[in-house]
PDB file of N, CA and C in Angstrom:
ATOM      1  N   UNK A   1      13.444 -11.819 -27.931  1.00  0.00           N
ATOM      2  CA  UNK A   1      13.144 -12.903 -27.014  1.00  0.00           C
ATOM      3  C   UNK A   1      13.364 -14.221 -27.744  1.00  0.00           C
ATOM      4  N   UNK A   2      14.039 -14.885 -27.347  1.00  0.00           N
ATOM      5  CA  UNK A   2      14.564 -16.422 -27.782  1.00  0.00           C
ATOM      6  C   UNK A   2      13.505 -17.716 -27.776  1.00  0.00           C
ATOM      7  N   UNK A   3      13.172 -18.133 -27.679  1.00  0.00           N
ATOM      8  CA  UNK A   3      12.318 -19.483 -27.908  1.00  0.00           C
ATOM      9  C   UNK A   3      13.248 -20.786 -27.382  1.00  0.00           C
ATOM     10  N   UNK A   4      12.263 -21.317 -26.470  1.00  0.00           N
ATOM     11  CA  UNK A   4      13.011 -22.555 -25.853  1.00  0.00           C
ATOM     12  C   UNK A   4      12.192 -23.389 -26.141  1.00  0.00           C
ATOM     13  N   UNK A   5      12.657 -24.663 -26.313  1.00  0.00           N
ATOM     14  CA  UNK A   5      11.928 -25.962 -26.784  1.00  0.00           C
ATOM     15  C   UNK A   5      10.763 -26.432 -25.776  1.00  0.00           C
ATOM     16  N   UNK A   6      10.181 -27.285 -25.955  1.00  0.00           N
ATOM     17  CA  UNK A   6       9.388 -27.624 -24.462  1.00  0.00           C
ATOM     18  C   UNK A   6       8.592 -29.074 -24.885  1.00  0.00           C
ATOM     19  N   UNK A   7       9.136 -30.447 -24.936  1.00  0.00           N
ATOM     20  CA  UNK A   7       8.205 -31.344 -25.418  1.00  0.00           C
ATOM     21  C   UNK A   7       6.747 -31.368 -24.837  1.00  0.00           C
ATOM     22  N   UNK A   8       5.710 -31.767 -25.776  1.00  0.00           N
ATOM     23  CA  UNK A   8       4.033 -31.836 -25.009  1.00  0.00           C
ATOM     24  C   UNK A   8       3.814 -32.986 -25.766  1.00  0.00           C
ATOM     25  N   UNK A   9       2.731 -33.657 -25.194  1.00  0.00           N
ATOM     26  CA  UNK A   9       2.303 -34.527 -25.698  1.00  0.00           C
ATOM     27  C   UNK A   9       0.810 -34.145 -25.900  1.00  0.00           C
ATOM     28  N   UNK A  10       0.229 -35.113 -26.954  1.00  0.00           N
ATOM     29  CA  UNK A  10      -1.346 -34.398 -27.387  1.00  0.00           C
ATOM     30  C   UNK A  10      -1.635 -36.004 -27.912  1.00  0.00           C
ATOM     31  N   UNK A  11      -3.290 -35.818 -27.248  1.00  0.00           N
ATOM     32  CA  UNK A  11      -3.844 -37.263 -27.923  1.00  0.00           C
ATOM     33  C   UNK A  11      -3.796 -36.752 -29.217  1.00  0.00           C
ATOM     34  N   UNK A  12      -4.580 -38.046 -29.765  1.00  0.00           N
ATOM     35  CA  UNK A  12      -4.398 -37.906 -31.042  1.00  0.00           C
ATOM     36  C   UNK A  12      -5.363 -37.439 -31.941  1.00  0.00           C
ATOM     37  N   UNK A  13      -6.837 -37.104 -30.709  1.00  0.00           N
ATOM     38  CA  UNK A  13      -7.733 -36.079 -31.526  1.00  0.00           C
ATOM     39  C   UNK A  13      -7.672 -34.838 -31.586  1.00  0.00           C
ATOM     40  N   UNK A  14      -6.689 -34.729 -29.899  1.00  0.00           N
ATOM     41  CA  UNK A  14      -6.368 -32.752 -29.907  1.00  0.00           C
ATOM     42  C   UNK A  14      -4.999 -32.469 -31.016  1.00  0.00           C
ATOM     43  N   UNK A  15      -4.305 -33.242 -31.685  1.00  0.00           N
ATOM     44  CA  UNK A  15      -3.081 -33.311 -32.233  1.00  0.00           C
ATOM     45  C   UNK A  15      -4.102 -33.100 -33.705  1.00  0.00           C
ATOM     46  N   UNK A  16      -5.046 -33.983 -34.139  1.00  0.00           N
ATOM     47  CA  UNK A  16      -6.043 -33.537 -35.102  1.00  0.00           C
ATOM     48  C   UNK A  16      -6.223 -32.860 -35.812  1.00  0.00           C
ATOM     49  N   UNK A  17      -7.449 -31.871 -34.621  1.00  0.00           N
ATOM     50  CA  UNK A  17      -8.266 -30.615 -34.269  1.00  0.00           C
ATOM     51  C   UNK A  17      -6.837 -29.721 -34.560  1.00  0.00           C
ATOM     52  N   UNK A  18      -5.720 -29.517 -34.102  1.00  0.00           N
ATOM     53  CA  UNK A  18      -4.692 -28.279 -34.079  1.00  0.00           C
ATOM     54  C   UNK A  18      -4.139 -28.777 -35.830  1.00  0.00           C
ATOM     55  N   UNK A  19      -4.048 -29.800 -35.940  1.00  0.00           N
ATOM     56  CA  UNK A  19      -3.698 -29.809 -37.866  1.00  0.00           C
ATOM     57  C   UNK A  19      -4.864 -29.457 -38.907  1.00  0.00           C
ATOM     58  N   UNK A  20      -6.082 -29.431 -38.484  1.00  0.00           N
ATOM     59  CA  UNK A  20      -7.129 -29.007 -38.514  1.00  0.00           C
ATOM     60  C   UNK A  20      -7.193 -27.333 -39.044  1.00  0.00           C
ATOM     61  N   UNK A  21      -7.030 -26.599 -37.505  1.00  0.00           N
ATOM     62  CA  UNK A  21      -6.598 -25.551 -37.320  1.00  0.00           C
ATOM     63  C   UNK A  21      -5.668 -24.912 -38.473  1.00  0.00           C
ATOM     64  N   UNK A  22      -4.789 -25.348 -38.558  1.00  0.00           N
ATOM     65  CA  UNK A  22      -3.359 -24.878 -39.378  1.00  0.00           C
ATOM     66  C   UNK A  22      -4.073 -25.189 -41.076  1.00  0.00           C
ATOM     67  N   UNK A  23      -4.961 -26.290 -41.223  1.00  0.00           N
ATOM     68  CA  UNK A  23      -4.763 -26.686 -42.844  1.00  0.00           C
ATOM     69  C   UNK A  23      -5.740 -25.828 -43.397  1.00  0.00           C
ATOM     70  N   UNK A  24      -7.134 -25.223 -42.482  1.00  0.00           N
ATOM     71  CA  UNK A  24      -8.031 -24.315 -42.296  1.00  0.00           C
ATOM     72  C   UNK A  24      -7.174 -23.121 -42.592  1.00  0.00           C
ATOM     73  N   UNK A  25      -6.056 -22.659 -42.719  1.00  0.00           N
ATOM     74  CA  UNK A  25      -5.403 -21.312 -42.350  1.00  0.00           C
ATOM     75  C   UNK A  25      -5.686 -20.396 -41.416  1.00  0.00           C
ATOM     76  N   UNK A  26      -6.133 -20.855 -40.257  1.00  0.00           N
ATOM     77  CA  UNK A  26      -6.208 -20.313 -39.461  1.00  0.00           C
ATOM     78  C   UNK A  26      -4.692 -19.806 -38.510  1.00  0.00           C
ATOM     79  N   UNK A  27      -4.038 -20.613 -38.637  1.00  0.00           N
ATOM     80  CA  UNK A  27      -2.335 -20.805 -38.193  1.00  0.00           C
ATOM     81  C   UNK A  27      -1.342 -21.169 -39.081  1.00  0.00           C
ATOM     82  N   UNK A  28      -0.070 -20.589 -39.538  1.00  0.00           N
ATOM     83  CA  UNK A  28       1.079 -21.296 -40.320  1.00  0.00           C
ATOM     84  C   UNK A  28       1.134 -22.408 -39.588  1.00  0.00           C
ATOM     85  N   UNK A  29       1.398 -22.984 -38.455  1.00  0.00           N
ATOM     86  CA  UNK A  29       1.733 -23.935 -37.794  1.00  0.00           C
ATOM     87  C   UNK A  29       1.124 -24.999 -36.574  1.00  0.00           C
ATOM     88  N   UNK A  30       1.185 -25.927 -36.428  1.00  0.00           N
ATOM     89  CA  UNK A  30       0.616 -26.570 -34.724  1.00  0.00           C
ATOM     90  C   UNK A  30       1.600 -25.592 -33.708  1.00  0.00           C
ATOM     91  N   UNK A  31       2.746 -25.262 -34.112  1.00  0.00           N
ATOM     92  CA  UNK A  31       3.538 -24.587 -33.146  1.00  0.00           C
ATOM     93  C   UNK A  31       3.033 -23.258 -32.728  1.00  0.00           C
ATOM     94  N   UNK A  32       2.202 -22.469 -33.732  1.00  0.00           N
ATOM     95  CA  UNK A  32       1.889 -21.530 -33.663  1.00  0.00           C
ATOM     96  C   UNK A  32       0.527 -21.726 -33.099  1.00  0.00           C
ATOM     97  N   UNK A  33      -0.235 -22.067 -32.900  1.00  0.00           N
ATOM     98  CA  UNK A  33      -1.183 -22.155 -32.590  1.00  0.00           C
ATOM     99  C   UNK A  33      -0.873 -22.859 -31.114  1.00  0.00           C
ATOM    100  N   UNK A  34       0.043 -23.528 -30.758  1.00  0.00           N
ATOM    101  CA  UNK A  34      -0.054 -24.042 -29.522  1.00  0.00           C
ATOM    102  C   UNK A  34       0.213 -22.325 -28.461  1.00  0.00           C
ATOM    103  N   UNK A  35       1.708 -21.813 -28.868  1.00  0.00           N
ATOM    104  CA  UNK A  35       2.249 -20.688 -28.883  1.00  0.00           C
ATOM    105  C   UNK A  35       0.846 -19.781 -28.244  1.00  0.00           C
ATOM    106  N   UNK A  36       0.267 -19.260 -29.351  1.00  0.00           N
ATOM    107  CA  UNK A  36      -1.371 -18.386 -29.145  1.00  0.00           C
ATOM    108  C   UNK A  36      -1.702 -19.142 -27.846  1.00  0.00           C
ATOM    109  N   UNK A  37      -2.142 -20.557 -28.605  1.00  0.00           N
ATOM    110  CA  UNK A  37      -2.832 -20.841 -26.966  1.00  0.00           C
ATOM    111  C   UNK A  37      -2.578 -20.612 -25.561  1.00  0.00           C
ATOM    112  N   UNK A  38      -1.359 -20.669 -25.131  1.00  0.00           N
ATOM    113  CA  UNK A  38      -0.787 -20.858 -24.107  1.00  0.00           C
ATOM    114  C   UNK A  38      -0.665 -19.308 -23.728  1.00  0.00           C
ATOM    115  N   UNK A  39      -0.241 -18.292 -24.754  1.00  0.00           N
ATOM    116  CA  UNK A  39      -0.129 -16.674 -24.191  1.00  0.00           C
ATOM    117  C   UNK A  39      -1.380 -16.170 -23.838  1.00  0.00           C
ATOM    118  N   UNK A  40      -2.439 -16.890 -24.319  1.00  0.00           N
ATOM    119  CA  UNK A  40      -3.835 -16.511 -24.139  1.00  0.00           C
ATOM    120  C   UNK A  40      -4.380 -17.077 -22.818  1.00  0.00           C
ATOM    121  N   UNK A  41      -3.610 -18.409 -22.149  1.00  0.00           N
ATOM    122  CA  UNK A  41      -4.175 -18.757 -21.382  1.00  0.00           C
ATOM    123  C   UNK A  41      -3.609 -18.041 -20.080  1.00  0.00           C
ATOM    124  N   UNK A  42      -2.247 -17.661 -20.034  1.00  0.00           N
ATOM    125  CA  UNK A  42      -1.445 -17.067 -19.404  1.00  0.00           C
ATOM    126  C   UNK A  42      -1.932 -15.705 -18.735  1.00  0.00           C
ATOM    127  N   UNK A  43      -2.777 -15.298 -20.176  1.00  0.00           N
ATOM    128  CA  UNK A  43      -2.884 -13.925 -19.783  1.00  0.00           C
ATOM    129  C   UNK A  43      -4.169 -13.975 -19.351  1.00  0.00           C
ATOM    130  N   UNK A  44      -5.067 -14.792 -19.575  1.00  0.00           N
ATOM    131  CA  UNK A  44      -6.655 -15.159 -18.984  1.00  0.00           C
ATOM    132  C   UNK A  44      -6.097 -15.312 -17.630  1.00  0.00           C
ATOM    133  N   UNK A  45      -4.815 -15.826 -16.983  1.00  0.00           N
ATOM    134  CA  UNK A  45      -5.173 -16.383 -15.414  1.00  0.00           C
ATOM    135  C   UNK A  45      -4.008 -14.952 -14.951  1.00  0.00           C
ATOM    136  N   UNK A  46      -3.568 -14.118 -15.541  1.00  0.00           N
ATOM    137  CA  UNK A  46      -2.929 -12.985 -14.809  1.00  0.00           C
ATOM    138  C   UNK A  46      -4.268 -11.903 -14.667  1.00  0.00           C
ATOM    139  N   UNK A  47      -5.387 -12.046 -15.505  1.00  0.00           N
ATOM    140  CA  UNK A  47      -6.296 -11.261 -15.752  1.00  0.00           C
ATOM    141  C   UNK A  47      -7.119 -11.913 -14.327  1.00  0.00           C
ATOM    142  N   UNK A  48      -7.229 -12.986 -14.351  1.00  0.00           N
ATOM    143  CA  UNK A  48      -7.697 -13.386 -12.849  1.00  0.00           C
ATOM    144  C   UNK A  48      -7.085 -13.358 -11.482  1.00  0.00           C
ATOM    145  N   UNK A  49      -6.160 -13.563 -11.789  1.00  0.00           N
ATOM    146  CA  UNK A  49      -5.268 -12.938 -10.450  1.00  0.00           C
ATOM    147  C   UNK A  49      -5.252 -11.703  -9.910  1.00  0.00           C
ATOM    148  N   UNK A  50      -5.664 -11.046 -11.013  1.00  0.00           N
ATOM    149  CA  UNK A  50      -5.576  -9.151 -10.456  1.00  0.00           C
ATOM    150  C   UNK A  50      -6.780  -9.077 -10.371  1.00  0.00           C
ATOM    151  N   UNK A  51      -7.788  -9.519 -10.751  1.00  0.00           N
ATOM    152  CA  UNK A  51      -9.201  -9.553 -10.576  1.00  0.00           C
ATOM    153  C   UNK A  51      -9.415 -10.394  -9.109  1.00  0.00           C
ATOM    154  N   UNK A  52      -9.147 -10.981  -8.791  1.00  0.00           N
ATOM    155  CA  UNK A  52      -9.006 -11.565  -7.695  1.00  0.00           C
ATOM    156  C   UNK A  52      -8.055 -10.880  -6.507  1.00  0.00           C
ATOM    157  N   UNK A  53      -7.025 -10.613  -6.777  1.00  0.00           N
ATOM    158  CA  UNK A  53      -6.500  -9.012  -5.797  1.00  0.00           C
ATOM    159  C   UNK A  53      -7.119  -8.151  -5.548  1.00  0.00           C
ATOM    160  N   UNK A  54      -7.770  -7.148  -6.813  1.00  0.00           N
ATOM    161  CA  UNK A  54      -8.884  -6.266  -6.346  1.00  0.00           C
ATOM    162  C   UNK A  54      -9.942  -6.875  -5.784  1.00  0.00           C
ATOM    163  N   UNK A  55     -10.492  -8.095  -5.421  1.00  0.00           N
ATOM    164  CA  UNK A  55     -12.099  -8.571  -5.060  1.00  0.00           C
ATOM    165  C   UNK A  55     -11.536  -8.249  -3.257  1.00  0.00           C
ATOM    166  N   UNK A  56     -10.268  -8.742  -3.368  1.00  0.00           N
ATOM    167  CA  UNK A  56     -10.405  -9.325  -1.875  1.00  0.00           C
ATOM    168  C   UNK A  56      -9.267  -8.296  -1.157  1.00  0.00           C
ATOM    169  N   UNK A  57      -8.478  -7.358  -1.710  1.00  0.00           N
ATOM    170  CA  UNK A  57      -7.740  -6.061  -1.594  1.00  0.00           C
ATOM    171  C   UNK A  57      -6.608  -6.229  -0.400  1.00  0.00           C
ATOM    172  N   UNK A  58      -6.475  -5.798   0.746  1.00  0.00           N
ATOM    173  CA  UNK A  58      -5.203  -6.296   1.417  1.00  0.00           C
ATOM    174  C   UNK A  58      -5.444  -6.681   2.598  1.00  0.00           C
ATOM    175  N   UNK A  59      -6.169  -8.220   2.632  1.00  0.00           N
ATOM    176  CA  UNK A  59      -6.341  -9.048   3.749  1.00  0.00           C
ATOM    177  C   UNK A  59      -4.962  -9.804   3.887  1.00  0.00           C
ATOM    178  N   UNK A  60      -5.537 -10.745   4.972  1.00  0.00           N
ATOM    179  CA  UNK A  60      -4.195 -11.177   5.194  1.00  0.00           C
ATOM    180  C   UNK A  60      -3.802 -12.570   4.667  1.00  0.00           C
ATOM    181  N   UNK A  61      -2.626 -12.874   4.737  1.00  0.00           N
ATOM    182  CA  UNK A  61      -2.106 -14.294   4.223  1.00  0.00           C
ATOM    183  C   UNK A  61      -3.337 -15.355   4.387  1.00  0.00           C
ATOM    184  N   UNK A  62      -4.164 -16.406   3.881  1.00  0.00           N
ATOM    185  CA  UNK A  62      -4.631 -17.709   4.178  1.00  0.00           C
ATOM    186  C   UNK A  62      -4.168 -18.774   4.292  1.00  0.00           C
ATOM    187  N   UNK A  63      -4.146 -19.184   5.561  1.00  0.00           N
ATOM    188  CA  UNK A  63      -3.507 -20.188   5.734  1.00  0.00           C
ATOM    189  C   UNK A  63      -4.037 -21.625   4.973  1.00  0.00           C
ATOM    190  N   UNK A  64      -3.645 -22.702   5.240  1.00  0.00           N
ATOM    191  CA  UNK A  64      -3.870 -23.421   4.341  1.00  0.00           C
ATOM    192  C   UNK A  64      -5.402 -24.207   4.780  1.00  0.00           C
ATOM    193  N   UNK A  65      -5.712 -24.249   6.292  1.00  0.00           N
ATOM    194  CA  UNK A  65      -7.131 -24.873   6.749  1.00  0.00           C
ATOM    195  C   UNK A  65      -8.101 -23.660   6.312  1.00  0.00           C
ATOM    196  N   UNK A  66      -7.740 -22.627   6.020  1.00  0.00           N
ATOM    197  CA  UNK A  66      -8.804 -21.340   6.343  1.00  0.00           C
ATOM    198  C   UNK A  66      -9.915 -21.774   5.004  1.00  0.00           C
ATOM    199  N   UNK A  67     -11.654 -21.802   5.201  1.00  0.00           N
ATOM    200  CA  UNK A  67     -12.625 -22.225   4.246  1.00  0.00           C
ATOM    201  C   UNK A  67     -11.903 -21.069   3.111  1.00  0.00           C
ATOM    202  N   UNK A  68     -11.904 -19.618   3.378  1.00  0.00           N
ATOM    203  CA  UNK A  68     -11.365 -18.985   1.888  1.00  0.00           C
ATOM    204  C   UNK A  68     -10.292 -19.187   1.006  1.00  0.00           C
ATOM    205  N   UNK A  69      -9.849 -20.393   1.785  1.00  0.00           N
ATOM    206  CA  UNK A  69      -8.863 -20.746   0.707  1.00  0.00           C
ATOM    207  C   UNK A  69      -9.587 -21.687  -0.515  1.00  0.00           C
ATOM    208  N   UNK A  70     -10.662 -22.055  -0.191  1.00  0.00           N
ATOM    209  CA  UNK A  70     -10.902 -23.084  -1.196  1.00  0.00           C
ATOM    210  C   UNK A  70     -11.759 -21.948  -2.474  1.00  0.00           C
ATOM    211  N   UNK A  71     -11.954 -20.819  -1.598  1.00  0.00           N
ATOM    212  CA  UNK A  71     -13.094 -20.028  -2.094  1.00  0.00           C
ATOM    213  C   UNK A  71     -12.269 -18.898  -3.224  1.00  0.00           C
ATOM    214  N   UNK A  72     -11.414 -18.757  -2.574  1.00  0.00           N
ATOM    215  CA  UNK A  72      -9.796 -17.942  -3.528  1.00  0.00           C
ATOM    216  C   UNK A  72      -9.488 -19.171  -4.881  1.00  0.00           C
ATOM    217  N   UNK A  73      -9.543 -20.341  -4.503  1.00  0.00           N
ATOM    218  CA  UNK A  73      -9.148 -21.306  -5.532  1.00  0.00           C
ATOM    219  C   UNK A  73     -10.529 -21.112  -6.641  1.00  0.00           C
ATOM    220  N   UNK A  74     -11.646 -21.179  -6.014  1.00  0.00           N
ATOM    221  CA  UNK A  74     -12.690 -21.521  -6.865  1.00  0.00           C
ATOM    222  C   UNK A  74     -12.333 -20.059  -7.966  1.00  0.00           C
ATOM    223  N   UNK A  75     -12.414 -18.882  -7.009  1.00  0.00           N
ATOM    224  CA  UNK A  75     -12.295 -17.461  -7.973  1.00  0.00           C
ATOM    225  C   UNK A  75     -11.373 -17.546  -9.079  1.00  0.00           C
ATOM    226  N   UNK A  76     -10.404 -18.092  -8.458  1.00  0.00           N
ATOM    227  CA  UNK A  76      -8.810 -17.987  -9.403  1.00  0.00           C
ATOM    228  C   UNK A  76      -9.106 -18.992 -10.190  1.00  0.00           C
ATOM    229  N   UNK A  77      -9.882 -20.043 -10.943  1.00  0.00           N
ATOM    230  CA  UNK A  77     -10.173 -20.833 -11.623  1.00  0.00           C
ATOM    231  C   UNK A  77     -11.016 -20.390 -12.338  1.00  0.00           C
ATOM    232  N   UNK A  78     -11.605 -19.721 -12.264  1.00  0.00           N
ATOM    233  CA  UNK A  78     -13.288 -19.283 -12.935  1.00  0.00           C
ATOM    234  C   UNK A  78     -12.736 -18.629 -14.369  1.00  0.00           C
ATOM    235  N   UNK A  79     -13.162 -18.655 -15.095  1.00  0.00           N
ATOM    236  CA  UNK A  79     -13.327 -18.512 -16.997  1.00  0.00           C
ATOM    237  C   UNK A  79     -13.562 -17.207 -17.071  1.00  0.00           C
ATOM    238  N   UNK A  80     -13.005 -16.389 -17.108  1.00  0.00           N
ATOM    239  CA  UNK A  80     -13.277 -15.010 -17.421  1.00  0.00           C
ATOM    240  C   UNK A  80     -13.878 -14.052 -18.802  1.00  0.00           C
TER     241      UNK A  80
END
Protein backbone atom coordinates (compact mmCIF):
# COMPACT_ATOMS: atom_id res chain seq x y z
CA UNK A 1 0.00 0.00 0.00
CA UNK A 2 1.51 3.37 -1.15
CA UNK A 3 1.27 6.49 1.00
CA UNK A 4 -0.16 9.72 -0.30
CA UNK A 5 0.74 13.06 0.98
CA UNK A 6 -2.06 15.03 2.69
CA UNK A 7 -1.13 18.69 4.07
CA UNK A 8 -2.72 19.37 7.92
CA UNK A 9 -2.31 22.05 9.76
CA UNK A 10 -1.82 21.90 13.75
CA UNK A 11 -1.77 24.80 16.27
CA UNK A 12 1.09 25.17 17.73
CA UNK A 13 0.36 23.43 21.07
CA UNK A 14 -1.10 20.22 19.31
CA UNK A 15 2.14 20.43 16.88
CA UNK A 16 4.00 20.50 20.57
CA UNK A 17 2.25 17.76 22.46
CA UNK A 18 2.90 15.32 19.01
CA UNK A 19 6.95 16.44 19.20
CA UNK A 20 6.45 15.72 22.67
CA UNK A 21 5.13 12.37 21.83
CA UNK A 22 7.98 11.38 19.37
CA UNK A 23 11.03 12.91 21.74
CA UNK A 24 9.29 10.73 24.71
CA UNK A 25 9.83 7.63 22.25
CA UNK A 26 6.75 6.94 22.15
CA UNK A 27 6.76 7.40 18.07
CA UNK A 28 9.85 7.56 15.46
CA UNK A 29 7.92 10.40 14.05
CA UNK A 30 4.94 13.35 14.16
CA UNK A 31 4.12 11.42 10.92
CA UNK A 32 3.80 8.39 12.67
CA UNK A 33 1.92 9.23 15.27
CA UNK A 34 -0.46 11.35 13.25
CA UNK A 35 -0.71 7.99 10.89
CA UNK A 36 -1.78 5.81 14.43
CA UNK A 37 -4.04 8.51 15.15
CA UNK A 38 -6.13 8.72 12.33
CA UNK A 39 -6.28 4.53 11.77
CA UNK A 40 -7.46 4.51 15.28
CA UNK A 41 -9.95 7.02 14.75
CA UNK A 42 -11.18 5.42 11.57
CA UNK A 43 -11.57 2.31 13.08
CA UNK A 44 -13.33 3.76 16.42
CA UNK A 45 -16.15 5.26 13.92
CA UNK A 46 -16.39 1.85 11.63
CA UNK A 47 -16.68 0.17 15.13
CA UNK A 48 -19.64 2.61 15.57
CA UNK A 49 -21.23 2.30 12.54
CA UNK A 50 -21.70 -1.46 12.86
CA UNK A 51 -22.64 -0.93 16.35
CA UNK A 52 -25.11 1.34 15.28
CA UNK A 53 -26.41 -1.12 12.34
CA UNK A 54 -26.89 -3.81 14.80
CA UNK A 55 -28.84 -1.28 17.45
CA UNK A 56 -31.28 -0.29 14.87
CA UNK A 57 -31.07 -3.62 12.27
CA UNK A 58 -33.14 -3.20 8.94
CA UNK A 59 -35.42 -0.20 9.30
CA UNK A 60 -35.93 1.98 6.79
CA UNK A 61 -34.06 4.91 5.07
CA UNK A 62 -34.43 8.40 7.46
CA UNK A 63 -35.32 10.96 5.90
CA UNK A 64 -33.78 14.06 6.64
CA UNK A 65 -36.90 15.86 9.01
CA UNK A 66 -37.37 12.37 10.76
CA UNK A 67 -36.44 13.20 15.03
CA UNK A 68 -34.16 9.71 14.57
CA UNK A 69 -32.11 11.25 12.52
CA UNK A 70 -30.68 13.48 15.02
CA UNK A 71 -30.79 10.44 17.41
CA UNK A 72 -28.65 8.10 14.72
CA UNK A 73 -26.22 11.23 14.68
CA UNK A 74 -25.99 11.46 18.46
CA UNK A 75 -25.24 7.30 18.45
CA UNK A 76 -22.78 7.56 15.55
CA UNK A 77 -20.79 10.23 17.50
CA UNK A 78 -20.64 8.68 20.88
CA UNK A 79 -16.88 7.54 22.15
CA UNK A 80 -16.82 4.01 22.26
Amino acid sequence: MGLKAYNVHFSEQQLAELEKLKDEGLYSSVAEAVRIAVRDLLARDLKATKRLNSLLGDIPAIDEDSPLRSLTSQLSSERL
